[in-house]
Protein backbone atom coordinates (compact mmCIF):
# COMPACT_ATOMS: atom_id res chain seq x y z
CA UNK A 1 0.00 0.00 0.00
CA UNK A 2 1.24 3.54 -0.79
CA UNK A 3 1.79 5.58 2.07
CA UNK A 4 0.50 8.61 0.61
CA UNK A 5 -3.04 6.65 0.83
CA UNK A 6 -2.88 6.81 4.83
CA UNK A 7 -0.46 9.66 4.97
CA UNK A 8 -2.74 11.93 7.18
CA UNK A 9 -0.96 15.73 6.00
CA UNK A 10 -2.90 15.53 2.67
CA UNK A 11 -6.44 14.76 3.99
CA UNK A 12 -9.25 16.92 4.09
CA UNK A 13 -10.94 17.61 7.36
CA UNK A 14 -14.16 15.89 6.61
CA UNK A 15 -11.93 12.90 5.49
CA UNK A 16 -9.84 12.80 8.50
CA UNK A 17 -12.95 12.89 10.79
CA UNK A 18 -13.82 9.57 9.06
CA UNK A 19 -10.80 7.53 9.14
CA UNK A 20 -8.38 6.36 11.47
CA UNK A 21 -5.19 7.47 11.34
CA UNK A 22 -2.05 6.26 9.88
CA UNK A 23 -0.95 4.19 12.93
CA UNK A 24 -3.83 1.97 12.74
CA UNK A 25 -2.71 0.43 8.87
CA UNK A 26 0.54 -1.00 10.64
CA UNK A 27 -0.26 -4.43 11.80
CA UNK A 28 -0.61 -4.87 15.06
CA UNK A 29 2.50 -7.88 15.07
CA UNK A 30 4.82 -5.58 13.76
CA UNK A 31 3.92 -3.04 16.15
CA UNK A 32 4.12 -5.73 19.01
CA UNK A 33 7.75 -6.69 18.28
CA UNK A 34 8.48 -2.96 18.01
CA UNK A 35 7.08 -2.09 21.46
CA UNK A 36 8.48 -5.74 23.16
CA UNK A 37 12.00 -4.31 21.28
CA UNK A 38 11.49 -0.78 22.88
CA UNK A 39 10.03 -2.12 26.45
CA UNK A 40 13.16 -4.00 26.58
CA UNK A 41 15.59 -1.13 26.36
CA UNK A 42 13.56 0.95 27.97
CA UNK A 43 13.81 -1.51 31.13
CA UNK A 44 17.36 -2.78 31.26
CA UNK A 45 19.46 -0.92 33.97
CA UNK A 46 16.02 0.78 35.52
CA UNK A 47 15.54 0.72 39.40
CA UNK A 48 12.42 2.37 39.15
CA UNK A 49 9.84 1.01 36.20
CA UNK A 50 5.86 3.16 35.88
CA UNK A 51 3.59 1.21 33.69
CA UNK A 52 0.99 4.43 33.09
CA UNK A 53 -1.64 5.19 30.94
CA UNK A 54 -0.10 8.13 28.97
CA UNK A 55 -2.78 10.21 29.37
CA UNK A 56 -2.69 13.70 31.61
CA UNK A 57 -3.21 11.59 34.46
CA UNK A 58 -0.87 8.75 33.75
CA UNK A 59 2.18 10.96 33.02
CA UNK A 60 1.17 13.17 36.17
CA UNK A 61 1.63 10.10 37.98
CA UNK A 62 4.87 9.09 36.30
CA UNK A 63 6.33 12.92 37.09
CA UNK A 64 5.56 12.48 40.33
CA UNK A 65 7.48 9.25 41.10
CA UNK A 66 10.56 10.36 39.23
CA UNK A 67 10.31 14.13 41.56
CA UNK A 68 10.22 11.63 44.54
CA UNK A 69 12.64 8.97 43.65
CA UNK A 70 14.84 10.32 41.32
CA UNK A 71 14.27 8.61 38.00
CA UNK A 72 11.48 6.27 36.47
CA UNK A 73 11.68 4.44 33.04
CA UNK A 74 8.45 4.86 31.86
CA UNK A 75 6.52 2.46 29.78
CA UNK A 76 3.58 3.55 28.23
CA UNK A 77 0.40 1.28 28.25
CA UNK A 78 -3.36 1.97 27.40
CA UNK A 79 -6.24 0.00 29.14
CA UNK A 80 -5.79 -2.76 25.97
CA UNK A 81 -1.75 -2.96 26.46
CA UNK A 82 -1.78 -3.70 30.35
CA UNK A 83 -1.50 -7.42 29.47
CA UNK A 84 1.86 -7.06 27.08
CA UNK A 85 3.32 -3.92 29.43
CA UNK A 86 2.93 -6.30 32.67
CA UNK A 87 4.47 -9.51 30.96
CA UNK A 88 7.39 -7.51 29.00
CA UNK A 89 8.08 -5.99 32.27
CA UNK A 90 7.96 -9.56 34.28
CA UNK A 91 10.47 -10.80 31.82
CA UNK A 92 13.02 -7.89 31.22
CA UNK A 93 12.97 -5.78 34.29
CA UNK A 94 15.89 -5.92 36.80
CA UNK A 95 15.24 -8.15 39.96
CA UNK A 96 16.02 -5.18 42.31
CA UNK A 97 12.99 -2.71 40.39
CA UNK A 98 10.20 -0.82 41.79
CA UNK A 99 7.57 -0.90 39.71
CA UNK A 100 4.50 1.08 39.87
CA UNK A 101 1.04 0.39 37.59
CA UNK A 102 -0.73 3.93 37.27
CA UNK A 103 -3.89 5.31 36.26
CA UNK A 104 -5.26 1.35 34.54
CA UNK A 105 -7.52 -0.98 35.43
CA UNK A 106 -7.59 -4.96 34.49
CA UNK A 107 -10.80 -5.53 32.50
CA UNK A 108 -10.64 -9.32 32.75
CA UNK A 109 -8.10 -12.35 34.59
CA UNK A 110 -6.57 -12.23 31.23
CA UNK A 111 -4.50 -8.95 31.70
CA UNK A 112 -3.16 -9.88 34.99
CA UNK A 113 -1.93 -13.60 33.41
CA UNK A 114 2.16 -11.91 34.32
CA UNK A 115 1.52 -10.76 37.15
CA UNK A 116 2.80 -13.43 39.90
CA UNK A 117 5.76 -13.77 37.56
CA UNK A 118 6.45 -9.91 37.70
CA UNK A 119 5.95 -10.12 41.47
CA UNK A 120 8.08 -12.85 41.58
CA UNK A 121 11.10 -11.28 39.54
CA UNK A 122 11.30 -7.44 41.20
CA UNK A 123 11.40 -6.01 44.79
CA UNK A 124 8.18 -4.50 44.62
CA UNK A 125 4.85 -3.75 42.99
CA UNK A 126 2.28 -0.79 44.07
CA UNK A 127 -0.62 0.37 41.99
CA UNK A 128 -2.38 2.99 41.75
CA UNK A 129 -5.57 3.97 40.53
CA UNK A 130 -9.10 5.68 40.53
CA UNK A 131 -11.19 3.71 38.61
CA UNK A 132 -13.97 1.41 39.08
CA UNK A 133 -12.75 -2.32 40.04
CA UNK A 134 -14.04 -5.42 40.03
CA UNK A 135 -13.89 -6.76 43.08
CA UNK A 136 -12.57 -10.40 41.90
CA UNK A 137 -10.03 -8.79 39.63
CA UNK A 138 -9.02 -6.50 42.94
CA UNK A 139 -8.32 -9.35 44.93
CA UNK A 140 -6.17 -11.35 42.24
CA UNK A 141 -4.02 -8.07 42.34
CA UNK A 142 -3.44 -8.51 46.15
CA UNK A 143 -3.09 -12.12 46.62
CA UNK A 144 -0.54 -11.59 44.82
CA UNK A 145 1.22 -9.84 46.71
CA UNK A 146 0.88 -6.12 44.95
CA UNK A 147 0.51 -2.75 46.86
CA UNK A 148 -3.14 -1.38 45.50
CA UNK A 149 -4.74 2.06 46.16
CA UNK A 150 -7.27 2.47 44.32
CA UNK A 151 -9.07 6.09 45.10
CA UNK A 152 -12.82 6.93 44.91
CA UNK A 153 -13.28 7.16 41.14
CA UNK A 154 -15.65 10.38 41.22
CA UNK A 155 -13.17 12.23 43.84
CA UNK A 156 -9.89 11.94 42.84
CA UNK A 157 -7.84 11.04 40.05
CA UNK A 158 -4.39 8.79 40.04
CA UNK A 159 -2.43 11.82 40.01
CA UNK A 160 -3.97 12.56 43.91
CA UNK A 161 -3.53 8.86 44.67
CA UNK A 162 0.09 8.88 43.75
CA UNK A 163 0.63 12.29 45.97
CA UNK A 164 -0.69 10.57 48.82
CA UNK A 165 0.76 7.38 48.84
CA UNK A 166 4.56 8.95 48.14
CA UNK A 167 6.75 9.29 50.82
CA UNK A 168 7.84 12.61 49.42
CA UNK A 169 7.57 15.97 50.44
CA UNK A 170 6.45 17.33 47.37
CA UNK A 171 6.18 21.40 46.97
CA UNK A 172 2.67 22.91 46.88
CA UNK A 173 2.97 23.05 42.78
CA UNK A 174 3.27 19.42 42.54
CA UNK A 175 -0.20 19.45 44.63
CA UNK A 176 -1.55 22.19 42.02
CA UNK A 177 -0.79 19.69 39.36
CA UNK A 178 -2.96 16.96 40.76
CA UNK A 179 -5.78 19.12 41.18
CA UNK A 180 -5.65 20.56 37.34
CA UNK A 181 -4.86 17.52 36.39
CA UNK A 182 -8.38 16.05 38.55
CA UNK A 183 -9.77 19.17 36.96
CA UNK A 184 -10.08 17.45 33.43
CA UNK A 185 -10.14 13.87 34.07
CA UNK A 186 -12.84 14.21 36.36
CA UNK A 187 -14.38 16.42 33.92
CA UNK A 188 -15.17 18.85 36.96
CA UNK A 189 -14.09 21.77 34.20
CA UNK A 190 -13.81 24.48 36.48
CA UNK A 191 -9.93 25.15 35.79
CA UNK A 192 -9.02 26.42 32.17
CA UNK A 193 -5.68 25.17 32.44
CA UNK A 194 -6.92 21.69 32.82
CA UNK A 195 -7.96 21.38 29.16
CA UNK A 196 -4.29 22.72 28.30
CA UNK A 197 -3.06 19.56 30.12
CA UNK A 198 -5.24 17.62 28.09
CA UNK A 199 -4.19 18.63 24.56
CA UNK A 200 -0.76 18.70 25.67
CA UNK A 201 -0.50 15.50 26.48
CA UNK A 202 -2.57 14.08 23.53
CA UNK A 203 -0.39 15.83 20.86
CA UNK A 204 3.46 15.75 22.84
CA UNK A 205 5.84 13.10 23.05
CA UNK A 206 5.27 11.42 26.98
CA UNK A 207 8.93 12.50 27.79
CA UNK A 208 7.99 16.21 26.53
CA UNK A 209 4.86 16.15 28.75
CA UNK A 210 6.25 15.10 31.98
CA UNK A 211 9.36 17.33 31.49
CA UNK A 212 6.96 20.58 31.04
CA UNK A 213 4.89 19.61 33.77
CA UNK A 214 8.07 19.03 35.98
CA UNK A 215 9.23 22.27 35.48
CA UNK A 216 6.53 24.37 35.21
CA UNK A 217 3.67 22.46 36.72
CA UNK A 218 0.16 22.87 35.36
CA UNK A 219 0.96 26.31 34.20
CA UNK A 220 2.54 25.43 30.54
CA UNK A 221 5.20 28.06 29.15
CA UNK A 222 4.38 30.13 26.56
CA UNK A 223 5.75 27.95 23.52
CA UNK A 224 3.49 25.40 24.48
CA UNK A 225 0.64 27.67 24.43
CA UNK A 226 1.71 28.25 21.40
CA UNK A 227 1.70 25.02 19.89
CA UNK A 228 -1.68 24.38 21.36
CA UNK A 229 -3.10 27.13 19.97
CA UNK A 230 -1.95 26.02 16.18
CA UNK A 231 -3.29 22.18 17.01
CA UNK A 232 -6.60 23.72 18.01
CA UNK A 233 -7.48 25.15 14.61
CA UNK A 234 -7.97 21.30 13.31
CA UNK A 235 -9.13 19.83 16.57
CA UNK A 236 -12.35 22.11 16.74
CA UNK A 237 -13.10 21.72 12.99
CA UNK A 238 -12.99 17.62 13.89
CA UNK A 239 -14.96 18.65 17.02
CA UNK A 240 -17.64 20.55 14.88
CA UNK A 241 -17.67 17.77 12.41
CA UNK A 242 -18.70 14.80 15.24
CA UNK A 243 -21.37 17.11 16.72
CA UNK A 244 -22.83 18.03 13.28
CA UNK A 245 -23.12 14.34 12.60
CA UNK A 246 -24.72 13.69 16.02
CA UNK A 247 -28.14 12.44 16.45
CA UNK A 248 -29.97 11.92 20.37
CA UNK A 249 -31.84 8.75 20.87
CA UNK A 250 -34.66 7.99 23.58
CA UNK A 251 -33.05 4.79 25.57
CA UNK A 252 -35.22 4.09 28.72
CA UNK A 253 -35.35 7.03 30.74
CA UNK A 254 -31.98 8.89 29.21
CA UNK A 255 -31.29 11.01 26.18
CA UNK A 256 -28.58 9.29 24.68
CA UNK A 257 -26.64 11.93 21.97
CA UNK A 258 -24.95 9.17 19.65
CA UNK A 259 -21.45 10.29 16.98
CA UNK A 260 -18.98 9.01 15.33
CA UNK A 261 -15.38 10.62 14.05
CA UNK A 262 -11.95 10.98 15.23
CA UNK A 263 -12.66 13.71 17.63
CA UNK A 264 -11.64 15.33 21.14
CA UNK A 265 -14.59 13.31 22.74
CA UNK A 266 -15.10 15.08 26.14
CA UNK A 267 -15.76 18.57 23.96
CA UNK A 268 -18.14 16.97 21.73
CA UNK A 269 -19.59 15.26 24.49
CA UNK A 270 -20.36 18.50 26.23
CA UNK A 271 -21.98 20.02 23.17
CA UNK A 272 -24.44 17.15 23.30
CA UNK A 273 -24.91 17.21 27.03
CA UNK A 274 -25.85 21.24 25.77
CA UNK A 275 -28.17 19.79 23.76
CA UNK A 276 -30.18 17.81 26.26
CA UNK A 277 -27.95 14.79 26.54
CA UNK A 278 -28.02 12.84 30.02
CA UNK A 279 -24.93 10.85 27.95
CA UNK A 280 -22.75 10.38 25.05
CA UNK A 281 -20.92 7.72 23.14
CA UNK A 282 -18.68 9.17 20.77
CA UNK A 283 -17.49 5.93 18.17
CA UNK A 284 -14.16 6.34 16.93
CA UNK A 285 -13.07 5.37 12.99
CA UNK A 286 -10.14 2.83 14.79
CA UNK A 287 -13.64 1.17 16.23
CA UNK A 288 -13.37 2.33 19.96
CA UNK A 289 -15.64 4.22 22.04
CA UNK A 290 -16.19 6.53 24.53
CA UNK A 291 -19.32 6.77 26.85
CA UNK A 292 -19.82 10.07 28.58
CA UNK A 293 -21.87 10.39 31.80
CA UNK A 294 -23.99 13.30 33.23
CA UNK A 295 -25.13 14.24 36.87
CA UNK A 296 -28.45 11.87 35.48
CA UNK A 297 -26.58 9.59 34.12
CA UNK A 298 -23.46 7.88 36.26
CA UNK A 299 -23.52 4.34 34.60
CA UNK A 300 -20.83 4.37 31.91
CA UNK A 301 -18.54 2.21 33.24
CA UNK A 302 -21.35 -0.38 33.36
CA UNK A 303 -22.76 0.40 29.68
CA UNK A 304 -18.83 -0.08 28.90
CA UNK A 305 -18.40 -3.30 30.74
CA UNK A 306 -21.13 -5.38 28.17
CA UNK A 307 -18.78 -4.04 25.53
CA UNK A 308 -15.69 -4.63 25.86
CA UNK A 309 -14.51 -2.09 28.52
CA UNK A 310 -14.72 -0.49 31.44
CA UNK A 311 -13.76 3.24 33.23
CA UNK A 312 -15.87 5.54 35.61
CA UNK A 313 -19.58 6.39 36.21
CA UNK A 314 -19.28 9.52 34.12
CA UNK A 315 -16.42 8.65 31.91
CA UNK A 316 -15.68 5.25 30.40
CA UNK A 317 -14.35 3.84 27.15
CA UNK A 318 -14.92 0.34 25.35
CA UNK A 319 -14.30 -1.69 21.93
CA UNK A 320 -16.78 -3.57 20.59
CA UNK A 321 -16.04 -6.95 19.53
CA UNK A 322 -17.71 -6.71 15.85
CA UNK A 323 -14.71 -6.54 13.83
CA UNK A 324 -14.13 -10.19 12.07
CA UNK A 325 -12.00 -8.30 8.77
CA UNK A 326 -11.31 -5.48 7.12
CA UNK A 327 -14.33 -5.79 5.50
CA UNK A 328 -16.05 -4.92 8.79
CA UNK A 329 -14.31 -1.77 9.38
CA UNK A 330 -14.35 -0.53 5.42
CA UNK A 331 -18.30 -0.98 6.97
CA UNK A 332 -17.63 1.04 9.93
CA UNK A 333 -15.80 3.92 7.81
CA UNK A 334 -19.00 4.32 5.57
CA UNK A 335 -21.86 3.83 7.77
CA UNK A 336 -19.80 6.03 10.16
CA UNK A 337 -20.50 3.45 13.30
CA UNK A 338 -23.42 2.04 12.48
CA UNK A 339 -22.58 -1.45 13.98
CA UNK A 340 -20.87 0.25 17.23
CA UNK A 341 -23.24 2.62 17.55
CA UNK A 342 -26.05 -0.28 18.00
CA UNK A 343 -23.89 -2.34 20.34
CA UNK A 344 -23.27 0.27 22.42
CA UNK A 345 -27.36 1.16 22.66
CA UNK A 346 -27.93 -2.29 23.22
CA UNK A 347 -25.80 -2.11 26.18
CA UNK A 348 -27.85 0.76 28.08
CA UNK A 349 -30.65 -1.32 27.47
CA UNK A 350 -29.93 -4.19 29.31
CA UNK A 351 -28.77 -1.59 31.92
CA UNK A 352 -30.38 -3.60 34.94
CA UNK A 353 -32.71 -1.34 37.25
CA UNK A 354 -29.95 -1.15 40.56
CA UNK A 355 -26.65 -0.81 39.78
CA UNK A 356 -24.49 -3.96 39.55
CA UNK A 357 -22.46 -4.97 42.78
CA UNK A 358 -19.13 -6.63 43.57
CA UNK A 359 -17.35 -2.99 42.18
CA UNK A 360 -14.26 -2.26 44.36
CA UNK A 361 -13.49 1.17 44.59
CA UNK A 362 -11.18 1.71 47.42
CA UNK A 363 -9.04 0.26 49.41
């Protein structure tokens, strides 16, 4: 395939907001042996390993530990790469490591299949999180022997776990980050400097991030500012594009505003909580999802959970499993979600009446 075809510098915006981008074309066993090549370096000689989502929250987490103990070799894992990040790490991490999960959640026994072995192999294990757990999954983390603290998902956010469980004393700005940084992943909203952290750490390297946020905290310099402000142009065009394309169903007792594009999903799930929304589910072209919650609606991580996923009450994300071929997703492209969108409907239908039990949130 020509890479011109994916190359995403010469697409228009209404293309764009259809498709994936590049990334996704490059098998995913190719990218595997990349990543196992990369974990591997990025391991050898570390004393101090943070498997983080790198996210705001994640790499707040990951500044944090290096402020308090000096370094951290970060490897970077989303909700679907805890299963690969905790075996790589079980195999090629020195014996005498810390290592510290941050800001993920297991979604089944599957993802924690390294674990014992990575317990086994390194000094020590602690965890930290915010979101919702399942109880069973909780306890296979401690039987095993692993540190947990897992904070009340619609309180805090890792970042405020991790600067409580330290044994640092950090200065006050470090405590300003965790708040901004709660600000936006909490999607509390009331600090304009927490969407900042947001963009920033969607569209920087992880290493760029977490040095800005080192040295300046949650108030970025000016040269990031500037860079956000160019990135912005195209991210509210793809914002405009998911809303215009948005449609609000009747599902039980909620208005449920339903999208698809490749879009910054907490914006365009605000413009549909403006238009009478209790939640959203934004369906991306790579054939992911996010579910947003409302004050009347605090069940996403349970909508998420039938699909595939898993997260907070008001913020949650999931993948369907309805993708057999390619075939499938050249389907997804040009009914823009139609499949996903469904599955995902279905799911807060069969929402029971009382919310389910056996969730873990704190310890």
């Amino acid at each position: 395939m020509d890479d011109w075809l994916i190359d995403d510098d010469r697409l228009s915006i209404e293309r764009k907001s259809v498709l994936p981008g590049e990334g996704f074309f490059i098998p995913d066993s190719y990218e595997e042996e990349q990543a196992e090549a990369e974990a591997a370096e990025t391991l050898s000689d570390a004393g101090v390993v943070v498997i983080a989502d790198p996210d705001a929250d994640g790499l707040a987490c990951t500044a944090l530990i290096r402020e308090a103990h000096g370094e951290g070799a970060l490897l970077p894992a989303g909700p679907h790469e805890l299963q690969e990040a905790l075996a790589w790490t079980a195999e090629y991490a020195e014996p005498e490591a810390t290592v510290f999960v941050c800001d993920l959640c297991p979604d089944s026994e599957s993802d924690l299949g390294a674990l014992s072995n990575l317990v086994a192999r390194v000094e020590r294990v602690a965890w930290f999180d915010h979101h919702q757990w399942d109880a069973e999954l909780g306890g296979i983390v401690d039987d095993a022997g692993v540190e947990r603290t897992v904070g009340e998902s619609d309180e805090v956010c890792t970042a405020d776990v991790a600067l409580e469980q330290l044994d640092y004393d950090f200065e006050e700005r470090w405590a300003d980050l965790a708040a901004v940084t709660r600000d936006h992943d909490l999607w509390i909203r009331d600090d304009e400097r927490s969407d900042d952290l947001a963009d920033f750490s969607y569209w920087s390297d992880p290493e760029e991030y977490i040095e800005a946020v080192a040295e300046h905290g949650p108030d970025l310099s000016p040269e990031v500012q500037e860079f956000l402000a160019e990135k912005r142009v195209e991210k509210e065009a793809l914002i405009e594009k998911a809303v215009d394309r948005a449609e609000l169903r009747e599902v039980g007792e909620w208005t449920v505003g339903v999208t698809y594009g490749r879009c910054s999903q907490n914006e365009v799930a605000e413009a549909l909580r403006e238009q009478g929304a209790d939640a959203a589910v934004i369906v991306k072209p790579a054939g992911s999802a996010s579910i947003r919650g409302t004050d009347n609606f605090e069940r996403a991580h349970e909508v998420a959970r039938q699909v595939n996923g898993g997260g907070h009450p008001k913020a949650a994300g999931c993948k369907p499993d309805i993708y057999d071929d390619m075939m499938d997703y050249a389907h997804h492209w040009t009914t823009h979600g139609a499949v996903a969108k469904q599955a995902i409907v279905d799911a807060f239908k069969r929402l029971p009446e009382e919310e389910d039990e056996g969730v873990d949130t704190e310890r």
